[in-house]
PDB file of N, CA and C in Angstrom:
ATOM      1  N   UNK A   1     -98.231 -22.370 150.507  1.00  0.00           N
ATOM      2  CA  UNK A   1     -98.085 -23.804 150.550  1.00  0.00           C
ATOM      3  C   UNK A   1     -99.041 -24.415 149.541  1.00  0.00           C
ATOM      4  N   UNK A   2     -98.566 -25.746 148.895  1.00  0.00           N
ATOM      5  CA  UNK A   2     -99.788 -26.387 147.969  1.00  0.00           C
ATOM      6  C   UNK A   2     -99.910 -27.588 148.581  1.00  0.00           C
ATOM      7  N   UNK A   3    -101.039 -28.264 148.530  1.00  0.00           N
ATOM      8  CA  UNK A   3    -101.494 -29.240 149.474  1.00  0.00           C
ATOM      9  C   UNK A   3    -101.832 -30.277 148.194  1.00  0.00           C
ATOM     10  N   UNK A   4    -101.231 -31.736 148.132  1.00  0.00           N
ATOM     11  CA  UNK A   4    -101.400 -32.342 146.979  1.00  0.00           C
ATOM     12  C   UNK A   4    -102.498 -33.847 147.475  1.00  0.00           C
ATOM     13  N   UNK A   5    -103.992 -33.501 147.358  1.00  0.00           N
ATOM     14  CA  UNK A   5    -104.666 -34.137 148.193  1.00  0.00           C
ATOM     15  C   UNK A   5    -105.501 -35.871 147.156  1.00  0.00           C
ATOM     16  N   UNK A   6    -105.690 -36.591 148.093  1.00  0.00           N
ATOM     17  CA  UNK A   6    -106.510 -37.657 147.120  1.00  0.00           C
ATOM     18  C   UNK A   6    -107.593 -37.075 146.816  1.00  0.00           C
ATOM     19  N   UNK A   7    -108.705 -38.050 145.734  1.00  0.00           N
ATOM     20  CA  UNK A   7    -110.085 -37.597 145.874  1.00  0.00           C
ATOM     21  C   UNK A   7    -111.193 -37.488 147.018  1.00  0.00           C
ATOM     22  N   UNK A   8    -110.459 -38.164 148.160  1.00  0.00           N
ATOM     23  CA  UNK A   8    -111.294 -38.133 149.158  1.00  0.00           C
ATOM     24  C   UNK A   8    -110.875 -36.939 150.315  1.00  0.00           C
ATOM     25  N   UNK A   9    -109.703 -36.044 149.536  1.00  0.00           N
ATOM     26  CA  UNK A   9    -109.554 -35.056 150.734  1.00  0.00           C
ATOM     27  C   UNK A   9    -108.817 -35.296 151.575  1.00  0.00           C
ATOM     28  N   UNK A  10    -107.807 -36.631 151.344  1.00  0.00           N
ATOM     29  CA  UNK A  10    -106.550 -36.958 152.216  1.00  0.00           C
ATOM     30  C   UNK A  10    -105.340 -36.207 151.653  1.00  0.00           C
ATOM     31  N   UNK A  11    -104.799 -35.595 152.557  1.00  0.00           N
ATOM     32  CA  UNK A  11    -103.351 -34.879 152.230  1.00  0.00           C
ATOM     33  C   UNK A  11    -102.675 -36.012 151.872  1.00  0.00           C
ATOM     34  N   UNK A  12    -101.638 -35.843 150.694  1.00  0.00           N
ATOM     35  CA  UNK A  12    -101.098 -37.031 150.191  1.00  0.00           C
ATOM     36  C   UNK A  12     -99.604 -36.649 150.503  1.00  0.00           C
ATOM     37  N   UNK A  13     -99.475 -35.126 149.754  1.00  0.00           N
ATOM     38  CA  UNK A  13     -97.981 -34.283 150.526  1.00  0.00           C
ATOM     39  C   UNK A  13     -98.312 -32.736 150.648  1.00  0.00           C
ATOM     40  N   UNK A  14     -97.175 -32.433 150.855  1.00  0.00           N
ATOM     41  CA  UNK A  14     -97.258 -30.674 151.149  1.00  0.00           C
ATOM     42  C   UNK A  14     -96.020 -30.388 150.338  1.00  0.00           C
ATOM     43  N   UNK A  15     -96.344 -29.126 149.951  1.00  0.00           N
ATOM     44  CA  UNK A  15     -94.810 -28.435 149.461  1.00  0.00           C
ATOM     45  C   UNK A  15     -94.762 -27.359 149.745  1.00  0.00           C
ATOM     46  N   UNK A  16     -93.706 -26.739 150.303  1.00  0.00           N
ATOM     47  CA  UNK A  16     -93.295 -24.936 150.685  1.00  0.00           C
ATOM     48  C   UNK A  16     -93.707 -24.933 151.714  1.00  0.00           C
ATOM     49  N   UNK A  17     -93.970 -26.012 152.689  1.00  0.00           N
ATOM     50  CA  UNK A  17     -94.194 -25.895 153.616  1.00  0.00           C
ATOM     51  C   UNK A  17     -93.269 -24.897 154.902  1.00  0.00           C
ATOM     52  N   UNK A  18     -92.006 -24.388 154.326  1.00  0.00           N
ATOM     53  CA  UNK A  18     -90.838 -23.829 155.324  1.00  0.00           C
ATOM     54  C   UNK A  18     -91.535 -22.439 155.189  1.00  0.00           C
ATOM     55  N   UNK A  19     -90.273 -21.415 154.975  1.00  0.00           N
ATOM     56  CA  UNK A  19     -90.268 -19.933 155.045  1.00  0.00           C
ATOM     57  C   UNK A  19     -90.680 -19.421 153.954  1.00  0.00           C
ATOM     58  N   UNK A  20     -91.094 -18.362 153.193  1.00  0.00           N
ATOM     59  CA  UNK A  20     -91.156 -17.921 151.997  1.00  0.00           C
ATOM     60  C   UNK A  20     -90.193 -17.838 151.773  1.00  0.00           C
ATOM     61  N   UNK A  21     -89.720 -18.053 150.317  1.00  0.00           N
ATOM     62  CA  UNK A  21     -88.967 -17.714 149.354  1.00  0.00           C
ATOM     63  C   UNK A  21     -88.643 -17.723 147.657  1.00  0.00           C
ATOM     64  N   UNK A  22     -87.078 -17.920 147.352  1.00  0.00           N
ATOM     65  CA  UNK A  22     -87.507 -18.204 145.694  1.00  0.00           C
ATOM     66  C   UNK A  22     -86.569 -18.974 145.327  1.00  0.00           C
ATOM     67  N   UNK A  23     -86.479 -20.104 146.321  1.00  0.00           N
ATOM     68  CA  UNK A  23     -85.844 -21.364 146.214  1.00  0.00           C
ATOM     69  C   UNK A  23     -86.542 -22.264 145.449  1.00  0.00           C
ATOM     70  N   UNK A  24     -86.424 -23.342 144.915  1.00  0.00           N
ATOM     71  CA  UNK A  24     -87.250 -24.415 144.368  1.00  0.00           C
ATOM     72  C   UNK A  24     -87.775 -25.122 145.723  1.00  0.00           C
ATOM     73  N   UNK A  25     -89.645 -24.917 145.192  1.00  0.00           N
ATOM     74  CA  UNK A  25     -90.294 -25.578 146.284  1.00  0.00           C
ATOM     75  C   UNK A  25     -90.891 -24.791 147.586  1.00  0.00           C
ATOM     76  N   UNK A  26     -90.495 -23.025 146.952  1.00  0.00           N
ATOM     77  CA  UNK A  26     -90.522 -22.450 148.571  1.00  0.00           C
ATOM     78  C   UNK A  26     -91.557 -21.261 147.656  1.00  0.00           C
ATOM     79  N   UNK A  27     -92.328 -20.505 148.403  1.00  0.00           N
ATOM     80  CA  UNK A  27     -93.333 -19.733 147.709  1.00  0.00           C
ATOM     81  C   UNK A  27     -93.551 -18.111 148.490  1.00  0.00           C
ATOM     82  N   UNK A  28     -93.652 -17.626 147.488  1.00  0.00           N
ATOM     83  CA  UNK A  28     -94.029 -16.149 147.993  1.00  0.00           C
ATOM     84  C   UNK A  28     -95.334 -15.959 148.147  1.00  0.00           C
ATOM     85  N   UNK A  29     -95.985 -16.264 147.321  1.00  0.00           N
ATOM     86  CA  UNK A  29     -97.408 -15.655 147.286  1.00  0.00           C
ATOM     87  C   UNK A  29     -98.463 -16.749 145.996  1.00  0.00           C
ATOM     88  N   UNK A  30     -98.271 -17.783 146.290  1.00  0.00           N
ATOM     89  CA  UNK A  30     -99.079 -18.329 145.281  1.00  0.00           C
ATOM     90  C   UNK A  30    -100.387 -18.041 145.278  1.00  0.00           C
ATOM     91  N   UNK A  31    -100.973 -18.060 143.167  1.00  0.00           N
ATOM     92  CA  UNK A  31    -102.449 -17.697 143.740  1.00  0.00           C
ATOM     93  C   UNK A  31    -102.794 -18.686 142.322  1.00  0.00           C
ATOM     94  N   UNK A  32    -102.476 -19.234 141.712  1.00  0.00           N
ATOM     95  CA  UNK A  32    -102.644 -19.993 140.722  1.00  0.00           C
ATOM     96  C   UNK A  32    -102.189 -21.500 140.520  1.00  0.00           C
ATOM     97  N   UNK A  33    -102.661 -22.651 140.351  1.00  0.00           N
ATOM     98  CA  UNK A  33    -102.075 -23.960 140.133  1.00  0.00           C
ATOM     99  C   UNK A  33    -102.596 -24.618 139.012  1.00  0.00           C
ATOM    100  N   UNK A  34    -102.112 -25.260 138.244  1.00  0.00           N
ATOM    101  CA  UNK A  34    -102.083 -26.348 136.949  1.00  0.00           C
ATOM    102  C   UNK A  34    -101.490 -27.587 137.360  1.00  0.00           C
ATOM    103  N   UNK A  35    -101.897 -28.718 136.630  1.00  0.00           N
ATOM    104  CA  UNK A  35    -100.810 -30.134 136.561  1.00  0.00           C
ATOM    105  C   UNK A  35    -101.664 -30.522 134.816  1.00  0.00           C
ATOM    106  N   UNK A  36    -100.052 -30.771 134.397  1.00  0.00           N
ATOM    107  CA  UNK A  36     -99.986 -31.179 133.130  1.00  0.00           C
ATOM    108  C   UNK A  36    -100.357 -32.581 133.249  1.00  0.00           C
ATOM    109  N   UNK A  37    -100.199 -33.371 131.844  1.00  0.00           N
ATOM    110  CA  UNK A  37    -100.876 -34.385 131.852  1.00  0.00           C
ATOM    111  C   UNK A  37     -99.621 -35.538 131.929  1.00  0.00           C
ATOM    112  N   UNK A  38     -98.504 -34.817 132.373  1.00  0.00           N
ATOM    113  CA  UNK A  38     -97.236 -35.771 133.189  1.00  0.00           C
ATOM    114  C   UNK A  38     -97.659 -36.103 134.150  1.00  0.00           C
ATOM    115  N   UNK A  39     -98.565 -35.273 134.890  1.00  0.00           N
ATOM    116  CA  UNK A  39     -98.371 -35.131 136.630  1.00  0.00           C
ATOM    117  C   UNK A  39     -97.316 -33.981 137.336  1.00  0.00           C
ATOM    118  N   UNK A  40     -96.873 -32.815 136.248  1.00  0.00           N
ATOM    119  CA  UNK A  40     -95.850 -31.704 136.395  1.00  0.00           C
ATOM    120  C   UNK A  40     -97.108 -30.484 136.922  1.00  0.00           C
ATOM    121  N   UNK A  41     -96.539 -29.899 138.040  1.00  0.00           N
ATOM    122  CA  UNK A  41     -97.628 -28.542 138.713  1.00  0.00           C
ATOM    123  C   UNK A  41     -96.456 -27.707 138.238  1.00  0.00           C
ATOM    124  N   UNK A  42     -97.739 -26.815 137.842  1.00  0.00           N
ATOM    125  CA  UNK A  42     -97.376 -24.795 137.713  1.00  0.00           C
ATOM    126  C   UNK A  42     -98.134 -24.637 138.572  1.00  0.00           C
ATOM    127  N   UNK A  43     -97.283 -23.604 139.766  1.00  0.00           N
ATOM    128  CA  UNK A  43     -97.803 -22.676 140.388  1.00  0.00           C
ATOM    129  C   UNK A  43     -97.771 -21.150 139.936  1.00  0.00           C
ATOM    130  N   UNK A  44     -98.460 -20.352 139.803  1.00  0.00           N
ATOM    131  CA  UNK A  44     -98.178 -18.912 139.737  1.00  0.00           C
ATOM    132  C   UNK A  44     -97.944 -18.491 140.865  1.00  0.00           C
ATOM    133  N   UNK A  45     -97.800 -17.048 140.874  1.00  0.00           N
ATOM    134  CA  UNK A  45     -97.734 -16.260 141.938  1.00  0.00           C
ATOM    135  C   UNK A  45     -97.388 -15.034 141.559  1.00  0.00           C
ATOM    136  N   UNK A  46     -98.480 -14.574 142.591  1.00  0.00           N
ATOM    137  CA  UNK A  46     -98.127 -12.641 142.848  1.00  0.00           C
ATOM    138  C   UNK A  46     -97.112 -12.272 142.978  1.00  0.00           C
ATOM    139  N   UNK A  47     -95.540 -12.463 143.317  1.00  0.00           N
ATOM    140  CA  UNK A  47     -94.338 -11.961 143.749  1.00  0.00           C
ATOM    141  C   UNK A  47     -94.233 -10.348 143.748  1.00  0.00           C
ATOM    142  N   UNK A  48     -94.428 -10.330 143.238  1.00  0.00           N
ATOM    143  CA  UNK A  48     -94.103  -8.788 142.286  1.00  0.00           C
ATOM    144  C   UNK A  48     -94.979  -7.602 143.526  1.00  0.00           C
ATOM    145  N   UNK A  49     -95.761  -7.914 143.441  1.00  0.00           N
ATOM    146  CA  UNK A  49     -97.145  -6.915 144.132  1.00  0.00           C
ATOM    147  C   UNK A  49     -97.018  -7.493 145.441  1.00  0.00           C
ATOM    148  N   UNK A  50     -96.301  -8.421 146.036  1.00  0.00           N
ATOM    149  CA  UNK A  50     -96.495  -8.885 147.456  1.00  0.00           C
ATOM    150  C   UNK A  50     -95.356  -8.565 147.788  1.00  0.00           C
ATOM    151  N   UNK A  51     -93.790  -8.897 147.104  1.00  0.00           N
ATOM    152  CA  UNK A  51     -92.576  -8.465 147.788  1.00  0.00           C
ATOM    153  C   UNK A  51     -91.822  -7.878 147.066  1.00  0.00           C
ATOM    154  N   UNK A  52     -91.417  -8.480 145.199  1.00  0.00           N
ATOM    155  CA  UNK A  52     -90.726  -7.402 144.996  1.00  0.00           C
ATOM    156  C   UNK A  52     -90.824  -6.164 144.662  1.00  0.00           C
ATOM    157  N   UNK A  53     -91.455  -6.044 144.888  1.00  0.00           N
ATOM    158  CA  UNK A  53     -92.420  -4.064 144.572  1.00  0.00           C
ATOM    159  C   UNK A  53     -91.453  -3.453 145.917  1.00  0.00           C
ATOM    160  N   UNK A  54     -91.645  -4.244 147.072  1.00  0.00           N
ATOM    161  CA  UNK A  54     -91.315  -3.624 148.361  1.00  0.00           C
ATOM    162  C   UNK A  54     -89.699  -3.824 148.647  1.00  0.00           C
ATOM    163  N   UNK A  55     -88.969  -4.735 147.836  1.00  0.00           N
ATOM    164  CA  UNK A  55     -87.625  -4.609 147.680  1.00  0.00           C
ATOM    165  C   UNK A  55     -87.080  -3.116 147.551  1.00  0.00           C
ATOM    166  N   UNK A  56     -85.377  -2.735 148.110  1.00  0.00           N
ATOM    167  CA  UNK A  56     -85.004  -1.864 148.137  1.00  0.00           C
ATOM    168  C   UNK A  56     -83.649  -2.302 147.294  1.00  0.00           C
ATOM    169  N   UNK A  57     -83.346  -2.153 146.108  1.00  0.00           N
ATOM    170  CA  UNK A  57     -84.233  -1.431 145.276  1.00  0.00           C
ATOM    171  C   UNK A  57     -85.177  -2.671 144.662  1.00  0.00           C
ATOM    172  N   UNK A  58     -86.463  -2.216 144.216  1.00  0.00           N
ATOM    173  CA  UNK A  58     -87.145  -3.050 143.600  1.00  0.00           C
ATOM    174  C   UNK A  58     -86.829  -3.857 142.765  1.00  0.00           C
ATOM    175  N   UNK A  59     -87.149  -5.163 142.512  1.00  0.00           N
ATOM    176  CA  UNK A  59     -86.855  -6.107 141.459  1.00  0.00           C
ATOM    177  C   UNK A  59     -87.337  -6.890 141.227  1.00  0.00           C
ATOM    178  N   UNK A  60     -87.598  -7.602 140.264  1.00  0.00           N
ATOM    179  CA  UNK A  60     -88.547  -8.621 139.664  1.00  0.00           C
ATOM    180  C   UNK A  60     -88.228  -9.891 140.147  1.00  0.00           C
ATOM    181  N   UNK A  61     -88.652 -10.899 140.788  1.00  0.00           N
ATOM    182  CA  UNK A  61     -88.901 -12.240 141.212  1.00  0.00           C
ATOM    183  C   UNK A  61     -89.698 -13.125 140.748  1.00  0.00           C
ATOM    184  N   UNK A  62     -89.988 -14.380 140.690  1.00  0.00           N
ATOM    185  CA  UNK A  62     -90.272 -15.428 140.285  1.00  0.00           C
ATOM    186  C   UNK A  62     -91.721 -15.154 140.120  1.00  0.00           C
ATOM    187  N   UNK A  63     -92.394 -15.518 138.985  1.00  0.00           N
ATOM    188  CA  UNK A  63     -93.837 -15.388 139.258  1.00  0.00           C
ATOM    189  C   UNK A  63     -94.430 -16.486 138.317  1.00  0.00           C
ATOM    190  N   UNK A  64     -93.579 -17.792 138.120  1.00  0.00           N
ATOM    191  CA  UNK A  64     -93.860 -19.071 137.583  1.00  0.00           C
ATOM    192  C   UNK A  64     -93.000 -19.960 137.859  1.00  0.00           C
ATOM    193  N   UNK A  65     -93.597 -21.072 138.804  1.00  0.00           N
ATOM    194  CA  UNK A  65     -92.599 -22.336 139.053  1.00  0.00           C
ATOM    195  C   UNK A  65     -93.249 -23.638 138.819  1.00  0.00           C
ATOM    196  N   UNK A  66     -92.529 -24.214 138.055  1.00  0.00           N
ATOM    197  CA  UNK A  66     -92.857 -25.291 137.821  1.00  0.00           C
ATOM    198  C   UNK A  66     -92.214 -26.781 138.239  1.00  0.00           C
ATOM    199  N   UNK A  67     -93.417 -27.467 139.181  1.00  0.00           N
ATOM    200  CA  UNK A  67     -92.316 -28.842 139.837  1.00  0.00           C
ATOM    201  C   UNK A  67     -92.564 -30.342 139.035  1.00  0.00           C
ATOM    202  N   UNK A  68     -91.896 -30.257 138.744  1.00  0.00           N
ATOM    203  CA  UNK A  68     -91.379 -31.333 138.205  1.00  0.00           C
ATOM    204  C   UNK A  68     -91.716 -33.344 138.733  1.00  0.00           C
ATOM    205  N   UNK A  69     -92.618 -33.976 138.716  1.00  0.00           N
ATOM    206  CA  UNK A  69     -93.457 -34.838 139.443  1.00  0.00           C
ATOM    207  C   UNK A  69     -92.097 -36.281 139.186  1.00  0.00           C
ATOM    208  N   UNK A  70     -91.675 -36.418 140.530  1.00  0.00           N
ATOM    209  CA  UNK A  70     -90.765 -37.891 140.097  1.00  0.00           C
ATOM    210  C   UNK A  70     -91.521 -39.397 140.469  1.00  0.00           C
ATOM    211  N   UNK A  71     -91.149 -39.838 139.497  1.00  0.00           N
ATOM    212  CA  UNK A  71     -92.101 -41.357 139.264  1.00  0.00           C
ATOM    213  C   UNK A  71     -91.107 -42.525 139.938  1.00  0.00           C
TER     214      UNK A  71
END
């Protein structure tokens, strides 16, 4: 989950708050965050080493999402 907070530490929103996944908005394993100077977040994430390693058969999954900030 990413928690998008004021400067004083008020939750402002949440995102991925549901199930894991590799829907837009839904997360496997985030371990990295950015915001451009739009107000656009990159999240990274482990995918790979957390689930798709453990896929049958293995396969590569998302390990950069980027959301898109609406004004």
């Amino acid at each position: 989950r990413v928690s998008i907070m004021d400067i004083k530490g008020n939750v402002l929103a949440r995102l991925g708050d549901g199930p894991e996944g590799e829907e837009p908005g839904q997360f496997i394993a985030p371990h990295g965050i950015c915001i451009d100077t739009r107000g656009d977040i990159y999240v990274g994430e482990v995918s790979w080493t957390h689930t798709g390693s453990h896929l049958n058969p293995p396969r590569e999954v998302r390990s950069l999402q980027k959301l898109v900030r609406k004004t």
